[in-house]
Protein backbone atom coordinates (compact mmCIF):
# COMPACT_ATOMS: atom_id res chain seq x y z
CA UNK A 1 -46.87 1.89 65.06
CA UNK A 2 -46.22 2.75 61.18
CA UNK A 3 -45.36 5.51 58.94
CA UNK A 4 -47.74 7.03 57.05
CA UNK A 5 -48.20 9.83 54.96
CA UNK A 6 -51.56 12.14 54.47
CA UNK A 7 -52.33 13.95 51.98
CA UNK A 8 -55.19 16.66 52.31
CA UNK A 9 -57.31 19.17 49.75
CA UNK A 10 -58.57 21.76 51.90
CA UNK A 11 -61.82 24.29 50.18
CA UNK A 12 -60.08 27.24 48.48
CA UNK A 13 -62.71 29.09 50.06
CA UNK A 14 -61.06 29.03 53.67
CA UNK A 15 -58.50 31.71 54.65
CA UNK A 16 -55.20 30.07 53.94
CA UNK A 17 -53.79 31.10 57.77
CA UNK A 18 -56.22 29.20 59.49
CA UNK A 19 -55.33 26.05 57.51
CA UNK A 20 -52.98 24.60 60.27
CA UNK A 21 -54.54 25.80 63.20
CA UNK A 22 -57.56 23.84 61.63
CA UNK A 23 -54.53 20.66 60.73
CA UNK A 24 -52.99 21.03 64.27
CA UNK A 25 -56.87 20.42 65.86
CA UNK A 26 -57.17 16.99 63.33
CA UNK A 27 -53.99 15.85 64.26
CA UNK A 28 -54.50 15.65 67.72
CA UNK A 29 -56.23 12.53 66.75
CA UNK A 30 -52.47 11.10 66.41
CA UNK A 31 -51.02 13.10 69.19
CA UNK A 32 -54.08 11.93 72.05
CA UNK A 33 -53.28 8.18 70.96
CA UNK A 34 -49.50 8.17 71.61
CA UNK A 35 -48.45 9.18 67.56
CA UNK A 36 -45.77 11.91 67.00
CA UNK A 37 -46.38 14.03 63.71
CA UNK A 38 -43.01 14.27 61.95
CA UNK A 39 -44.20 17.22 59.29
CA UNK A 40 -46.78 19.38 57.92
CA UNK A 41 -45.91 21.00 54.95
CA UNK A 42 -48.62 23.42 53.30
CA UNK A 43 -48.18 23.87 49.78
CA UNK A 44 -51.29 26.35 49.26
CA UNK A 45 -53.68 26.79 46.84
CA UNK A 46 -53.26 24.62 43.83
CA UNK A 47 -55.75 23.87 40.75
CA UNK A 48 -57.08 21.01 40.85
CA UNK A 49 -56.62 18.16 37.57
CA UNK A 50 -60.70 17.65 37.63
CA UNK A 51 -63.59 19.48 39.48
CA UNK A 52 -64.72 18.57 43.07
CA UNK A 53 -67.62 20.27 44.27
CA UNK A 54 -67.67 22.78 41.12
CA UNK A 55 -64.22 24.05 42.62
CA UNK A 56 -61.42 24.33 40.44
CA UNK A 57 -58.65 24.98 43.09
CA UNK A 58 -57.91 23.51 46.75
CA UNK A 59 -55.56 24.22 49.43
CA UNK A 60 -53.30 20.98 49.39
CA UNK A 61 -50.99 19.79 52.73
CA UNK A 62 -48.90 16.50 53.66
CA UNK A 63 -48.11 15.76 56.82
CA UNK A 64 -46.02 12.52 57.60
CA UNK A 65 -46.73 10.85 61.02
CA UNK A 66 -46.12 8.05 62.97
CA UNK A 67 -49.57 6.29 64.36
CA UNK A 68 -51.49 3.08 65.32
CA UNK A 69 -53.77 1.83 62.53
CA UNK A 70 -56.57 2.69 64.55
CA UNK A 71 -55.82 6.34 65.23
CA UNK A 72 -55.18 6.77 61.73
CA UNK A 73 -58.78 5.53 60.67
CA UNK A 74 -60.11 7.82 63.19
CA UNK A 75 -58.56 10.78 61.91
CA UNK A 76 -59.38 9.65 58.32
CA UNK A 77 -63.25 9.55 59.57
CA UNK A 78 -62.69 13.17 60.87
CA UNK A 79 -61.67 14.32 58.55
CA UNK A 80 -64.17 13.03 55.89
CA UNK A 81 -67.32 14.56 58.06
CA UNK A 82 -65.48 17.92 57.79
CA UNK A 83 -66.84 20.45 55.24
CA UNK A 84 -63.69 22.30 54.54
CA UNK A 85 -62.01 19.21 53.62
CA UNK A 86 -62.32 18.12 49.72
CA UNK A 87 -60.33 15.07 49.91
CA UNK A 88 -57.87 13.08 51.55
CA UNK A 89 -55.53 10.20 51.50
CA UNK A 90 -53.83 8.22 54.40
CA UNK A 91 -50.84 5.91 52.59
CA UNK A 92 -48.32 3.69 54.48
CA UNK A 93 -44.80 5.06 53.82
CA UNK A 94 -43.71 1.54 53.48
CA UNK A 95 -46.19 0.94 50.54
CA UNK A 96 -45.73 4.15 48.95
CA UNK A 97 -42.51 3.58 48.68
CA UNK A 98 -42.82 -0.01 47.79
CA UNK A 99 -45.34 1.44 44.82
CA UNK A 100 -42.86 4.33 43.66
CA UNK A 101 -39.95 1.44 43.01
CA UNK A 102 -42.27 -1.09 41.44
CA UNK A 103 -43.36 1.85 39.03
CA UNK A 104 -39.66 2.90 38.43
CA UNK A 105 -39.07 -1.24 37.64
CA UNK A 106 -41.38 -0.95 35.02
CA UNK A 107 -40.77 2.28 33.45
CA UNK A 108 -37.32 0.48 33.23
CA UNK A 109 -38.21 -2.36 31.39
CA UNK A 110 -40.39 -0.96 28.88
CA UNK A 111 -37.53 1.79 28.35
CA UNK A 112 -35.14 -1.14 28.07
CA UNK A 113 -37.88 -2.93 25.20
CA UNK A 114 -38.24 -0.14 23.19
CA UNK A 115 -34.75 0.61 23.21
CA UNK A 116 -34.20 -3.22 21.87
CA UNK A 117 -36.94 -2.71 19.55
CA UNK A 118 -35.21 0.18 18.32
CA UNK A 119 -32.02 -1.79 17.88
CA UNK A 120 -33.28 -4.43 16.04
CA UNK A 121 -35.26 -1.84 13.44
CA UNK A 122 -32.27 -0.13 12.74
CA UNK A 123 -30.35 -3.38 12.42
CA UNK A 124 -33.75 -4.76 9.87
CA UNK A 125 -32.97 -1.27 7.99
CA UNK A 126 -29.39 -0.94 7.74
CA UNK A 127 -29.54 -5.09 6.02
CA UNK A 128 -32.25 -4.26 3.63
CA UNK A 129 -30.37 -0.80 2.59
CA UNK A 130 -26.96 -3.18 1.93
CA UNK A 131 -28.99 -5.34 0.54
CA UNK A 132 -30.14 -2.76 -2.04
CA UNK A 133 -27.10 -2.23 -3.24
C-alpha cells in the first residue's frame, strides 16, 4: 500500500453540502479494498486559471489516502465517468514530494547563478569605474 494524494474539481453548479456525501460514496472505492482515507479537506469554490467546460469556477477538495495501486485506478476511473467531476489528479505522496524538493534544488541553483552573475557585474563595474579615474 502507498500514499497518495487526490486532488478533485467538482462543477460549481452542485450544492456545495452535498460535495462530501458525494466524496464519502467515491471513496469507498479505497475503504471496500482495505485503504484508510487519512483526510478530506474541501476548500470550496475557487476560479479556475483556464476554462473547463465554459465554467470559470469549480469546487476543489484533497483528500490524502492510503491504497493499493489498483484501488486507486479504480477510483480514478469513477471518478472520470462522473459528470459533476471536472478534473482530477491521483499523485504518490512519495513523488510529490520527491518533485517539490527537486523544484526547490533548482530554484536554488539558479538563485545561487544569478546571484554570482550579479557579483561578478558589480565586480566588471566597480574595475572599469577605477579604471576611469
Amino acid at each position: 500500500m502507498h500514499q497518495y494524494e487526490l486532488m478533485v474539481i467538482l462543477d460549481p453548479e452542485i450544492d456545495e453540502r452535498t460535495v462530501a456525501p458525494s466524496l464519502d460514496k467515491f471513496l469507498g472505492v479505497i475503504r471496500n479494498d482495505g485503504g484508510t482515507i487519512e483526510t478530506v479537506d474541501i476548500w470550496g469554490r475557487r476560479r479556475l486559471a483556464y476554462e473547463i467546460n465554459k465554467k470559470t469556477e469549480g469546487i476543489y477538495a484533497v483528500v490524502n489516502f492510503t491504497a493499493t495501486s489498483a484501488a486507486t485506478q479504480e477510483l480514478d476511473r469513477q471518478l472520470k465517468l462522473s459528470e459533476a467531476v471536472m478534473r482530477t489528479k491521483v499523485l504518490r505522496t512519495e513523488e510529490a514530494v520527491a518533485r517539490a524538493a527537486s523544484i526547490e534544488a533548482d530554484n536554488t541553483a539558479r538563485a545561487e547563478s544569478k546571484a554570482a552573475r550579479a557579483a561578478v557585474a558589480a565586480s566588471k563595474a566597480a574595475a572599469s569605474a577605477k579604471a576611469a579615474e
